[in-house]
Protein backbone atom coordinates (compact mmCIF):
# COMPACT_ATOMS: atom_id res chain seq x y z
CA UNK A 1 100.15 90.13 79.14
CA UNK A 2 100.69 87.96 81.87
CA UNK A 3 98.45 87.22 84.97
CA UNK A 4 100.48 85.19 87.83
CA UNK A 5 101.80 83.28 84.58
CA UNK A 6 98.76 83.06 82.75
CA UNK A 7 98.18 85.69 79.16
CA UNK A 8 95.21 87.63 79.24
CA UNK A 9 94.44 90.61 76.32
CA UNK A 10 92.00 91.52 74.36
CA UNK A 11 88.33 91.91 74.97
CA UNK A 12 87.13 89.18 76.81
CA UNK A 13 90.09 87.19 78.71
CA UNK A 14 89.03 83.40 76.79
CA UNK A 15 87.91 84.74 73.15
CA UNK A 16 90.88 84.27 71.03
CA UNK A 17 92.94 81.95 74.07
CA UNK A 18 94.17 78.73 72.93
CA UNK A 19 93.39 75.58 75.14
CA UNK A 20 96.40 75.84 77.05
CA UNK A 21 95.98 79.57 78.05
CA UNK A 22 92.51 79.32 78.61
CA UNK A 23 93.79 76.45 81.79
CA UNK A 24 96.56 77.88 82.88
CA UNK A 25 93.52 81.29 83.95
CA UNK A 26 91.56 78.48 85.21
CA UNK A 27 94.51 76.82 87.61
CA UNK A 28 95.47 80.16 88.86
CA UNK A 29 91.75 80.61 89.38
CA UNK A 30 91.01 77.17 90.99
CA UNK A 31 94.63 77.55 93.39
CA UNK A 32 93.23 81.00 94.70
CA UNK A 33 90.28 79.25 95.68
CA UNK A 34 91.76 76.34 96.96
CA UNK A 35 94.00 78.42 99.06
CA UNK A 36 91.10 80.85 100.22
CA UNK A 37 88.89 77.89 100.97
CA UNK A 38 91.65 76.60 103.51
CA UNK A 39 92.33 79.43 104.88
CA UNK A 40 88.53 79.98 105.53
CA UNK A 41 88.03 76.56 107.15
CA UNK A 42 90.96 77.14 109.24
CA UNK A 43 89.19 80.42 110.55
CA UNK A 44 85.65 78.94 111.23
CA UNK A 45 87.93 75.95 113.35
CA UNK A 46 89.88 78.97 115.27
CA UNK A 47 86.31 80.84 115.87
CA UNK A 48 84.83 77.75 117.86
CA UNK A 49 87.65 77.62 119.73
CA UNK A 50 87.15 80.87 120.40
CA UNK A 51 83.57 80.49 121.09
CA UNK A 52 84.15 77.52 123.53
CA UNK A 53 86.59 79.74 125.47
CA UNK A 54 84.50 82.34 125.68
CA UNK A 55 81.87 80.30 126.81
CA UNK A 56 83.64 78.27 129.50
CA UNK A 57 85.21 81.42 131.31
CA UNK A 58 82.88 83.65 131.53
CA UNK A 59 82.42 83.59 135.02
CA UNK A 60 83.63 86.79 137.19
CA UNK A 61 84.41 88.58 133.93
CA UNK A 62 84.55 92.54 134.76
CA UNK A 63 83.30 94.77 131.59
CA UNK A 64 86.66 95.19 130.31
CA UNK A 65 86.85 91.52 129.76
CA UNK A 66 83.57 91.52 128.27
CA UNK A 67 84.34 94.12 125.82
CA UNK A 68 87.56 92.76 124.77
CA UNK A 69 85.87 89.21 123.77
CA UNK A 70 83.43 91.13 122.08
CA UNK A 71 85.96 92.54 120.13
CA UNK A 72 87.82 90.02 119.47
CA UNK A 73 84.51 88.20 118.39
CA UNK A 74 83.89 90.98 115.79
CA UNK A 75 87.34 90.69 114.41
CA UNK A 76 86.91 86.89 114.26
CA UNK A 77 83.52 87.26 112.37
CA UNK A 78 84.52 90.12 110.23
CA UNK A 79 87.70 87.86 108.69
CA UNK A 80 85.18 85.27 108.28
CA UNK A 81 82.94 87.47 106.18
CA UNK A 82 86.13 88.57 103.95
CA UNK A 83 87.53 85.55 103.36
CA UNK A 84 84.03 83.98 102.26
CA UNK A 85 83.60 86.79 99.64
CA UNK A 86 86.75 86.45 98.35
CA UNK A 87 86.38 82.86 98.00
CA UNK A 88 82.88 83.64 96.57
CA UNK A 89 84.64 86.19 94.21
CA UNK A 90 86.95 83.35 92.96
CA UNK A 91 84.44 80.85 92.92
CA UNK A 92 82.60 83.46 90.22
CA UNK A 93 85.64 84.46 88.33
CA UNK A 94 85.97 80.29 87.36
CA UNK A 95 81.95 80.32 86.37
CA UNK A 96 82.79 83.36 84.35
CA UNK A 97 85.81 81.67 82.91
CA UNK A 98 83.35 78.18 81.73
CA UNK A 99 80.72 81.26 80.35
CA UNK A 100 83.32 82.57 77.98
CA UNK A 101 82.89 86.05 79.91
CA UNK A 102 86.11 86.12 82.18
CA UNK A 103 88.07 89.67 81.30
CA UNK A 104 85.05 91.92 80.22
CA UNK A 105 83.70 93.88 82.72
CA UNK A 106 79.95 93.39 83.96
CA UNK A 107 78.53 96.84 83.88
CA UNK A 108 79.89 97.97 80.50
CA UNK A 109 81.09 94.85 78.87
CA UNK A 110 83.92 96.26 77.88
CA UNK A 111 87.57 94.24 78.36
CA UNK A 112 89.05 94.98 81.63
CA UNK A 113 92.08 96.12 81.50
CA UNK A 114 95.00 93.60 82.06
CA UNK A 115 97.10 95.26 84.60
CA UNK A 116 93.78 95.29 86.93
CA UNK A 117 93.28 91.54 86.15
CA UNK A 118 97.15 91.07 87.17
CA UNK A 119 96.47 92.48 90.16
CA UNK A 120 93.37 90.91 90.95
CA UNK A 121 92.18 88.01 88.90
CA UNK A 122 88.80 87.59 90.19
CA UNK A 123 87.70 91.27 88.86
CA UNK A 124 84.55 91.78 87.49
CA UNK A 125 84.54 95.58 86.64
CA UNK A 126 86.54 97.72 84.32
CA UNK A 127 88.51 100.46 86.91
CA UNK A 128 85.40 102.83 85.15
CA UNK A 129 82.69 101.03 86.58
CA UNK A 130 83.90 100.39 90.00
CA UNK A 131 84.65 103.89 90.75
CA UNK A 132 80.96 104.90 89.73
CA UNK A 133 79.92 102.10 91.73
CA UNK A 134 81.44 103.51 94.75
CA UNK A 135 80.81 106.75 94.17
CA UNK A 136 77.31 105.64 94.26
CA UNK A 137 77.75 103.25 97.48
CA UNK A 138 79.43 106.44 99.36
């Protein structure tokens, strides 16, 4: 089946790929983290800014004002946090990809399913494992 125009069956996403397959995974792979890596640097540029606003008028702020920068500090830091893991989450699914383990899942080693790699290609789980993971985490 196809991922974003890349095939991936079987167990194990690379065993059995030809060249060609194998690199089209890996650009998908590398543009997700390209694109999450911009969009990361863009937020850490926008949270100085932020920063340096909040720093410079401060004076005569009520509580109000105080608790809305501190919100929108938390929101600022929070998107930072996401959009490192996911770019952390790509940046394994390529290491995976040069290991020959990309497509089996990391718990059970089983193949993950395709239509869970379609929808997100940086998966390291089988849909099994995950839920048992948060079933555990909750």
């Amino acid at each position: 089946m196809l991922v974003n125009g890349a095939v991936i069956t079987g167990k194990g996403a690379t065993k059995g790929r030809s060249a060609e397959e194998v690199e089209q995974i890996r650009t998908i792979l590398r543009g997700r983290f390209d694109s999450l890596n911009a969009e990361y640097e863009l937020a850490v540029a926008e949270n100085q800014k932020l920063r340096l606003v909040e720093i410079g008028d401060a004076a005569g702020d009520d509580q109000a004002d105080s608790g809305s920068k501190t919100a929108e500090r938390d929101a600022a830091t929070s998107l930072l946090r996401t959009l490192l893991d996911r770019r952390t989450q790509a940046e394994h699914a390529m290491q995976r990809l040069d290991d020959g383990t990309y497509g089996n899942c990391e718990g059970c080693s089983n193949a993950i399913p395709w239509e869970r790699l379609e929808v997100f290609p940086s998966a390291t789980t089988c849909v099994h494992c995950k839920q048992n993971r948060e079933r555990r985490a909750s």
